[in-house]
N, C-alpha and C. Protein backbone atom coordinates (compact mmCIF):
# COMPACT_ATOMS: atom_id res chain seq x y z
N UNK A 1 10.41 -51.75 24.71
CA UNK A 1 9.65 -50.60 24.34
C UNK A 1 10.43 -49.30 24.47
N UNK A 2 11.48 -49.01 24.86
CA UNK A 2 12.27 -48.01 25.12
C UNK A 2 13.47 -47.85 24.17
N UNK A 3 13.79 -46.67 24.11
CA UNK A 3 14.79 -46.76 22.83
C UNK A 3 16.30 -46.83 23.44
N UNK A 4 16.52 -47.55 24.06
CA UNK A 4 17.75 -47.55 24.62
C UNK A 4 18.36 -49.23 23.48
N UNK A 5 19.63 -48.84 23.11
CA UNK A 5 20.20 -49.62 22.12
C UNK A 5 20.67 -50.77 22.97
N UNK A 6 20.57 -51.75 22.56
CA UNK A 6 21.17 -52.59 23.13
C UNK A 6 22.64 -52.93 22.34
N UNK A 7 23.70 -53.80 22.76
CA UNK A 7 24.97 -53.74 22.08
C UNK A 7 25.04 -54.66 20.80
N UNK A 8 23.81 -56.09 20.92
CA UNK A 8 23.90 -57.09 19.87
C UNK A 8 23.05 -55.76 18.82
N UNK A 9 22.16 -54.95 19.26
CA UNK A 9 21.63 -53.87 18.17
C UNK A 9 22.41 -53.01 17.82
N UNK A 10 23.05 -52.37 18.33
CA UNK A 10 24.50 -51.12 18.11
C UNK A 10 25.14 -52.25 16.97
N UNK A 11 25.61 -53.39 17.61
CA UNK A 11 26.16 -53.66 16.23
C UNK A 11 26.48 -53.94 14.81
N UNK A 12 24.68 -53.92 14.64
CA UNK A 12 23.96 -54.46 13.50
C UNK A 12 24.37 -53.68 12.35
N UNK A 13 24.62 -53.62 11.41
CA UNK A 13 24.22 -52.63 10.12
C UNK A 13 23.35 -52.51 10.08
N UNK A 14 22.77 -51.16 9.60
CA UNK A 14 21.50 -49.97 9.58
C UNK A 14 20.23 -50.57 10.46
N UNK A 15 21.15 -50.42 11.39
CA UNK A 15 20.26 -50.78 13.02
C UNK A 15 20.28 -49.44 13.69
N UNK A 16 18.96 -48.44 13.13
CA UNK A 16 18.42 -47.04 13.89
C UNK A 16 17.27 -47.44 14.77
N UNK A 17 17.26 -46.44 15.57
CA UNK A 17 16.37 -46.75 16.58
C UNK A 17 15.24 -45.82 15.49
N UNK A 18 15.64 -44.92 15.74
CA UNK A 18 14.35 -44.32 14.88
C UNK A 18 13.52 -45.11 13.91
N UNK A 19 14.12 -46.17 13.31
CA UNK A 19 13.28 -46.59 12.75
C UNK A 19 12.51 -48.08 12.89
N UNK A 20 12.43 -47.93 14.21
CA UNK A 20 11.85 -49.48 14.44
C UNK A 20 10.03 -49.63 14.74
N UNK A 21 9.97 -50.66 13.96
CA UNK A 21 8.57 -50.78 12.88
C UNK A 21 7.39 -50.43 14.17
N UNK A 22 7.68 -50.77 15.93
CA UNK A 22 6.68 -50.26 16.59
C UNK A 22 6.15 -49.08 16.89
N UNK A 23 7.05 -48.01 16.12
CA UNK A 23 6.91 -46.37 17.13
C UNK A 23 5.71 -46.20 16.29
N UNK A 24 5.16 -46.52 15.42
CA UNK A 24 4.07 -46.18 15.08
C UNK A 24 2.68 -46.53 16.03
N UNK A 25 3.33 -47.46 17.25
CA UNK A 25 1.91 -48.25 18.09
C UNK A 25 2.88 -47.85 18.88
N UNK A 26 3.72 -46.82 19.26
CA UNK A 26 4.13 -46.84 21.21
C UNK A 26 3.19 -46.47 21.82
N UNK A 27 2.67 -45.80 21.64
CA UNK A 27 1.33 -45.26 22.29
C UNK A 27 0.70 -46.51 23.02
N UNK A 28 -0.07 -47.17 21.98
CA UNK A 28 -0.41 -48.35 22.40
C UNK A 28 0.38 -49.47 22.90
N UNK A 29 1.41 -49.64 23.25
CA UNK A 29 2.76 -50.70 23.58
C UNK A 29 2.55 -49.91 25.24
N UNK A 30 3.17 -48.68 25.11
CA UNK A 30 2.85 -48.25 26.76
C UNK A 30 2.11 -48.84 27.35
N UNK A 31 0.51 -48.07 26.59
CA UNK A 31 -0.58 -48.04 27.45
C UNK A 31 -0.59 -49.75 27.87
N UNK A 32 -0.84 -50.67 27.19
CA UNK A 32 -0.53 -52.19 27.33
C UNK A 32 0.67 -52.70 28.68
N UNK A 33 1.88 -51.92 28.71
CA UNK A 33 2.55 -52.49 29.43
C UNK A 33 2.05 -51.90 30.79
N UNK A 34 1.74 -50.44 30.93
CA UNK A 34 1.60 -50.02 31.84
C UNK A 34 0.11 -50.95 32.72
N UNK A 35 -0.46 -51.10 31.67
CA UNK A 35 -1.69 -52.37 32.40
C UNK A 35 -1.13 -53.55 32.72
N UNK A 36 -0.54 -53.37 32.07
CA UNK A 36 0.24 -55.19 32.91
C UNK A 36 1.10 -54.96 34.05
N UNK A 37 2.01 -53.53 33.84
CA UNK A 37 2.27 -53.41 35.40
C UNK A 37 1.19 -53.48 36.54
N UNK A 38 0.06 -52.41 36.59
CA UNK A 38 -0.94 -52.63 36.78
C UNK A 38 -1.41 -53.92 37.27
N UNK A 39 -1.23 -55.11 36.62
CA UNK A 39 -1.82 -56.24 36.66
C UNK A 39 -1.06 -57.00 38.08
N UNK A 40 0.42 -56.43 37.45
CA UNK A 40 1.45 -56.89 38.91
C UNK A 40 1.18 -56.55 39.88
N UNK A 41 1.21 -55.36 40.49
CA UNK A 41 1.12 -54.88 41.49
C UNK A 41 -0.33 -55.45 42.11
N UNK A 42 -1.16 -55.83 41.21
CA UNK A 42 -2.36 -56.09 41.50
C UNK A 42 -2.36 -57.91 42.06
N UNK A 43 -1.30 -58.47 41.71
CA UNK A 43 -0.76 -59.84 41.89
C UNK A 43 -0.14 -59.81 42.89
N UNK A 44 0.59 -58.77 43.68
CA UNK A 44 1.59 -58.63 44.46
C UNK A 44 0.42 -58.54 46.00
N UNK A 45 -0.42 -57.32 45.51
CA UNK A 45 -1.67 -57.17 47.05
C UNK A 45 -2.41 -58.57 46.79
N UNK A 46 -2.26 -59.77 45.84
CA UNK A 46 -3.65 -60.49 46.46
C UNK A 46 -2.87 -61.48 46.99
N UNK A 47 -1.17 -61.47 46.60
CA UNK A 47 -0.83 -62.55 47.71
C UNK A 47 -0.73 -61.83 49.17
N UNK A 48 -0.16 -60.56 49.08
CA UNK A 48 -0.38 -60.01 50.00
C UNK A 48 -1.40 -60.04 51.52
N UNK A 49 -2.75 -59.89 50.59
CA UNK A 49 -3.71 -60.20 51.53
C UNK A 49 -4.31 -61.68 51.40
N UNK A 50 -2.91 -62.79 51.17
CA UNK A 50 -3.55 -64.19 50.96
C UNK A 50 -5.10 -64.36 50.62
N UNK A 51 -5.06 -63.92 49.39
CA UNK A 51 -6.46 -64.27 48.61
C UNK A 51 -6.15 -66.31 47.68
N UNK A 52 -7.23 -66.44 47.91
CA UNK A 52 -7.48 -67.64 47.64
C UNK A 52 -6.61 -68.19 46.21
N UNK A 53 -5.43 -69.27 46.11
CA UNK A 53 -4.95 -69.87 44.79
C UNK A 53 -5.08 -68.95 43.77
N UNK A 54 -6.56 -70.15 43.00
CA UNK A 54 -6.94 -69.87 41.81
C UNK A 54 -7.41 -68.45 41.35
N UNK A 55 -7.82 -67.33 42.40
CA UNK A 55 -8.18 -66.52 41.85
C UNK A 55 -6.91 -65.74 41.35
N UNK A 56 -5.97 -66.31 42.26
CA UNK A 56 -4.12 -65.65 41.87
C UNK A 56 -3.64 -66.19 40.36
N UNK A 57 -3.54 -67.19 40.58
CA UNK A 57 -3.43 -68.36 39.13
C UNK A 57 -4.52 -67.57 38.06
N UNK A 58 -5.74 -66.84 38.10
CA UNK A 58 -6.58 -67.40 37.48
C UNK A 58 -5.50 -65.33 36.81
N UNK A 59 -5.13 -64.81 37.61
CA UNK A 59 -5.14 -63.10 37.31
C UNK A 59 -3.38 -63.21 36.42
N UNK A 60 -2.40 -64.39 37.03
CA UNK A 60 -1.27 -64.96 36.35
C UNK A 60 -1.62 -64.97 35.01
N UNK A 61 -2.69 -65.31 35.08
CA UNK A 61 -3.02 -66.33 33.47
C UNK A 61 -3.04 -65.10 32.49
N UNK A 62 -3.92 -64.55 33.07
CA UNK A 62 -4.33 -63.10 32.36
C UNK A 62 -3.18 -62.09 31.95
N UNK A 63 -2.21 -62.07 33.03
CA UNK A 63 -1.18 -61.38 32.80
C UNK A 63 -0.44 -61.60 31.66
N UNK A 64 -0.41 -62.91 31.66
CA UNK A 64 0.63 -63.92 30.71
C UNK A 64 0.33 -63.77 29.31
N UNK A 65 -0.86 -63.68 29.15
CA UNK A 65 -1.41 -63.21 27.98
C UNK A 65 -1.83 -62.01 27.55
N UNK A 66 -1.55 -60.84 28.09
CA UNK A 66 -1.59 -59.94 27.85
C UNK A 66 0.27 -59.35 27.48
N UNK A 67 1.04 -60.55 27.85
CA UNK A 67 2.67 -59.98 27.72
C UNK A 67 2.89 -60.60 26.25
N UNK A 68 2.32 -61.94 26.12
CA UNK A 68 1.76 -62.53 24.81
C UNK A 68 1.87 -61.58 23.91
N UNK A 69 0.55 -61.31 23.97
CA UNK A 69 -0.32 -60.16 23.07
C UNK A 69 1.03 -59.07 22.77
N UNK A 70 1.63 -58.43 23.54
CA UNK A 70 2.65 -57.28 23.41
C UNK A 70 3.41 -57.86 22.34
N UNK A 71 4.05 -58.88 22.78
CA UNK A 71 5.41 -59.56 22.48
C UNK A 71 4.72 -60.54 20.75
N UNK A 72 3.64 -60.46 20.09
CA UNK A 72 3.44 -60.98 18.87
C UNK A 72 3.43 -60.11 18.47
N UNK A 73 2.93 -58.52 18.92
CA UNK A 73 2.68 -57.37 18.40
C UNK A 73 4.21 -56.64 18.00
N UNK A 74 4.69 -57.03 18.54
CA UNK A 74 6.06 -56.70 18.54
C UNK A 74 7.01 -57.31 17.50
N UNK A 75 6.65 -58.50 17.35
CA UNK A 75 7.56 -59.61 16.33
C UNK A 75 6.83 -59.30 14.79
N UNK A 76 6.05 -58.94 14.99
CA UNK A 76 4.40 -58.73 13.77
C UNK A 76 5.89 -57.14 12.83
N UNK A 77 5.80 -56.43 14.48
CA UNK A 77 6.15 -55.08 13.83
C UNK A 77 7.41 -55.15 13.31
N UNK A 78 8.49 -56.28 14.13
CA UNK A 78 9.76 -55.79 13.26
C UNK A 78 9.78 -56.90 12.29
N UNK A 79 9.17 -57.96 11.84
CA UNK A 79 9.12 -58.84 10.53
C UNK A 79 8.78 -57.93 9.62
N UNK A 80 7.72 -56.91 9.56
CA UNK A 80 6.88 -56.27 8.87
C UNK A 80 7.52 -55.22 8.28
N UNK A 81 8.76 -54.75 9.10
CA UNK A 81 9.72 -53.48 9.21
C UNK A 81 10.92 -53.73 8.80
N UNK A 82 11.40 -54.61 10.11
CA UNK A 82 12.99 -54.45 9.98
C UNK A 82 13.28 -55.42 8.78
N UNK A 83 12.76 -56.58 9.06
CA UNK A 83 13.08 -57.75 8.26
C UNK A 83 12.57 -57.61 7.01
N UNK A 84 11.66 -57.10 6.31
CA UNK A 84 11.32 -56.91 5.05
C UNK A 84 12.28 -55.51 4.53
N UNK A 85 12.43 -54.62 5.56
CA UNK A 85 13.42 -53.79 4.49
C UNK A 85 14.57 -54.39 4.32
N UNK A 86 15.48 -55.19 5.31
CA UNK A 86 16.90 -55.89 4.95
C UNK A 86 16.51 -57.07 3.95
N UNK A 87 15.18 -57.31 3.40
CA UNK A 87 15.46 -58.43 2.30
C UNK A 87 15.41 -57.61 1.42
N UNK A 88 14.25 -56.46 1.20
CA UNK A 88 14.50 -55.51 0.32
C UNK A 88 16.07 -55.76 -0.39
N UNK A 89 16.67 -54.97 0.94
CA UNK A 89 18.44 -54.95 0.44
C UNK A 89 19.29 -56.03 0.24
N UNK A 90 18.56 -57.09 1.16
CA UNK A 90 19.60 -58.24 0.52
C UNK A 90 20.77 -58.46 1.29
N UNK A 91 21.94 -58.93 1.13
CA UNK A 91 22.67 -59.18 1.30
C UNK A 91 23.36 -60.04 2.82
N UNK A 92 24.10 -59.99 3.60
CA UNK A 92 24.13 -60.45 5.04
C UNK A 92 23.38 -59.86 5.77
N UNK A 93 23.08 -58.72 5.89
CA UNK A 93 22.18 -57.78 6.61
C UNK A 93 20.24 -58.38 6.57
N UNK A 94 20.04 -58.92 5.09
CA UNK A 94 18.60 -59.68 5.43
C UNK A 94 19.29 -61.05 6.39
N UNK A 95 19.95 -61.59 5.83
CA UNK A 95 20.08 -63.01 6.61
C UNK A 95 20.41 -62.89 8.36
N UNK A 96 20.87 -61.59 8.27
CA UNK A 96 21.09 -61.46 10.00
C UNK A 96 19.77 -60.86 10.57
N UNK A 97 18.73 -60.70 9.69
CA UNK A 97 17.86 -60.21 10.42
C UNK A 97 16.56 -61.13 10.07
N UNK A 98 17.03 -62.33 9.31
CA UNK A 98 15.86 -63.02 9.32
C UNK A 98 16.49 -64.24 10.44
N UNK A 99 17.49 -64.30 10.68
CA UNK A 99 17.79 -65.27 11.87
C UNK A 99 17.50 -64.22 12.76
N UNK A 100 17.39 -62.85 13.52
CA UNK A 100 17.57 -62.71 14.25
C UNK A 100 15.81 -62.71 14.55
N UNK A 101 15.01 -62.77 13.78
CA UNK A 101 13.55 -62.83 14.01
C UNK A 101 12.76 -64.25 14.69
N UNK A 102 13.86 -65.58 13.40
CA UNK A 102 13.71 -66.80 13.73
C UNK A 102 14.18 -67.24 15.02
N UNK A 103 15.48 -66.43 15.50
CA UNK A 103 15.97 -66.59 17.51
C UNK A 103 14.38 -66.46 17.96
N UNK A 104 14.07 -65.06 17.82
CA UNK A 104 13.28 -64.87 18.65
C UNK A 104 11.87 -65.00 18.78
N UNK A 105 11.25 -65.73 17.51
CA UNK A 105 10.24 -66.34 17.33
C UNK A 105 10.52 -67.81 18.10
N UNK A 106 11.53 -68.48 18.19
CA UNK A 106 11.91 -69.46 19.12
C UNK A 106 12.10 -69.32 20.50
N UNK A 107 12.39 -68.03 20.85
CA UNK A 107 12.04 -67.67 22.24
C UNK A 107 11.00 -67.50 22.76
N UNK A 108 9.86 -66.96 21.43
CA UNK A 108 8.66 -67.38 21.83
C UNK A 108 8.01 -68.11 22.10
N UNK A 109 8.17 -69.19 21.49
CA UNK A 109 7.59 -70.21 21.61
C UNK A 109 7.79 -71.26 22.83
N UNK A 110 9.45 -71.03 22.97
CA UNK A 110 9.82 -71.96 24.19
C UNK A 110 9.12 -71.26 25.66
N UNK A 111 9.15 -69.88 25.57
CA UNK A 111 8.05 -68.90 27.01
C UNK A 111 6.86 -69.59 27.29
């Protein structure tokens, strides 16, 4: 969620930060993560005060799917963005960015 480049992104062709398909929902990407921090810290006091398993397991679960939720919202935005403007253009630049969607739709799945 932060615009800090990473180096496999620095190296991309017409890989701008400015234009990546979520800044239109950061707003909403924050507010989301910041509840799931939220959610941690909130995981952290109930082992803390050894609260019972399942109600820990049961707040895990919740978490897990709320990082879910981020992380489709996220793949939604740069298929929708990145990857449809590099087929637009074509050339190695779609194919590196439709493998680089298919990596990470496989990372999803294996999480």
């Amino acid at each position: 969620m932060n615009t800090v480049r990473t180096a496999e992104a620095a190296a991309q062709p017409g890989h701008d930060h400015a234009t990546h398909g979520y800044i239109t929902a950061k707003d909403d990407y924050l507010k989301r993560l910041r509840r799931i921090e939220g959610q941690a810290r909130g995981l952290q006091r109930m082992v803390e005060e050894e609260k019972y398993c399942i109600d820990i397991l049961t707040q895990v679960s919740a978490m897990t799917k709320a990082l879910q939720a981020v992380a489709m919202g996220l793949l939604e935005d740069h298929i929708s963005h990145c990857v449809v403007d590099a087929a637009v253009q074509g050339g190695p630049e779609a194919d590196a960015k439709i493998k680089e969607a298919t990596d990470a739709i496989a990372r999803l799945v294996r999480s």
